[in-house]
Protein backbone atom coordinates (compact mmCIF):
# COMPACT_ATOMS: atom_id res chain seq x y z
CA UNK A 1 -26.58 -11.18 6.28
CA UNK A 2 -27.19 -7.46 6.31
CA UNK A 3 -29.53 -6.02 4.83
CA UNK A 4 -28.68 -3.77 1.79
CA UNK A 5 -29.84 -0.31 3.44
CA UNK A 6 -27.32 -1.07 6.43
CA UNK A 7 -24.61 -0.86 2.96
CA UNK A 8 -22.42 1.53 1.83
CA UNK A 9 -22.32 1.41 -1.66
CA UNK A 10 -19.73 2.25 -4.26
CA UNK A 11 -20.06 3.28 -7.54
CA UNK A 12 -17.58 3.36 -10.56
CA UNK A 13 -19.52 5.71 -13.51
CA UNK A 14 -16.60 6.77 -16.49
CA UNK A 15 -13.94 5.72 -14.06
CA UNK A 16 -14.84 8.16 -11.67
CA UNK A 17 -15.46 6.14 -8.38
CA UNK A 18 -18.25 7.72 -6.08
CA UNK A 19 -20.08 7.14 -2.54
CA UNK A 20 -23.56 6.43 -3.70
CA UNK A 21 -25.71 9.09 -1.23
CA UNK A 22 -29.55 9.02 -1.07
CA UNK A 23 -29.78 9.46 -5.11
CA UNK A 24 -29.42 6.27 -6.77
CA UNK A 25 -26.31 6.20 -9.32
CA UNK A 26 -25.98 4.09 -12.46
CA UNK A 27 -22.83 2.24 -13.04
CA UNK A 28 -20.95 -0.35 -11.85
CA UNK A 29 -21.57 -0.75 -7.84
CA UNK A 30 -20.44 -2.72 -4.74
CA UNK A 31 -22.25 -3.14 -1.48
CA UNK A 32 -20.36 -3.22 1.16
CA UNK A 33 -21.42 -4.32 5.00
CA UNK A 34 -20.00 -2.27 7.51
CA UNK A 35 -17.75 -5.18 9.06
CA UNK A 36 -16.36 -5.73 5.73
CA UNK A 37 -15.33 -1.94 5.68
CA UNK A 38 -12.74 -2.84 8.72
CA UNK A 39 -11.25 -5.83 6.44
CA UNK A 40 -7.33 -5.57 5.44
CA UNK A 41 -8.80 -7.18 2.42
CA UNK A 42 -11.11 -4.78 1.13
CA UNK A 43 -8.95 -2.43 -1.02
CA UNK A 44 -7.77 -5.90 -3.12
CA UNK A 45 -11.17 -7.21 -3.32
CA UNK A 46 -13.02 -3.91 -4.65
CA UNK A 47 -9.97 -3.15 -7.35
CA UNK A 48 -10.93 -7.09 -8.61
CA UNK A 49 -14.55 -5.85 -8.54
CA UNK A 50 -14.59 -3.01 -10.37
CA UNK A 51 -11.11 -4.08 -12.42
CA UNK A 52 -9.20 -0.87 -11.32
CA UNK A 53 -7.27 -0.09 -8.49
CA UNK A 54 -9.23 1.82 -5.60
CA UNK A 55 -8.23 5.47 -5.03
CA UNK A 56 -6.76 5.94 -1.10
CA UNK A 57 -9.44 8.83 -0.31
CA UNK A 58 -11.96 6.20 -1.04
CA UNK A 59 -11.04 3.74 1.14
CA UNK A 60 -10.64 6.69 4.01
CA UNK A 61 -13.78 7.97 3.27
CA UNK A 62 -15.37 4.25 4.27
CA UNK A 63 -13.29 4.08 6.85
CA UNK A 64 -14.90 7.42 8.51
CA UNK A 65 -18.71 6.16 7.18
CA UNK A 66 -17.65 2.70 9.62
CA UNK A 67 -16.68 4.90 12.71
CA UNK A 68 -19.52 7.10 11.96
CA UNK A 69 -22.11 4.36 11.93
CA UNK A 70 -20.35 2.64 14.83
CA UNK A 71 -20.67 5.47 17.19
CA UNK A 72 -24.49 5.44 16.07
CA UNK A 73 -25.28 1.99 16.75
């Protein structure tokens, strides 16, 4: 289990959905691992989550955060 600083986590405030940075956002939120960023599954299980489908850009934008962090490590 990962800790939750090694997470990326998503927010949903007023339907907006938003990469929570450094400040800490209020709304509804998912952590997500960085192995479960690479899952074929992840767009399905985050629009259950937050009970709206996940925008495209989103899901790229994790995408580029798991390479990122990858190349890091």
């Amino acid at each position: 289990m990962q800790s939750i600083t090694q997470m990326t986590r998503v927010v949903r405030v007023q339907g907006d959905f938003l990469l929570q940075g450094n400040k800490r956002l209020s709304g509804r939120g998912a952590h997500i691992c960085p192995q479960c960023i690479e899952s074929p599954n992840l767009a399905k299980s985050l629009a259950r989550s937050f009970k709206a489908p996940m925008p495209k850009e989103l899901l790229q934008q994790l995408k580029e955060i798991a390479k990122k962090d990858c190349v890091e490590s």
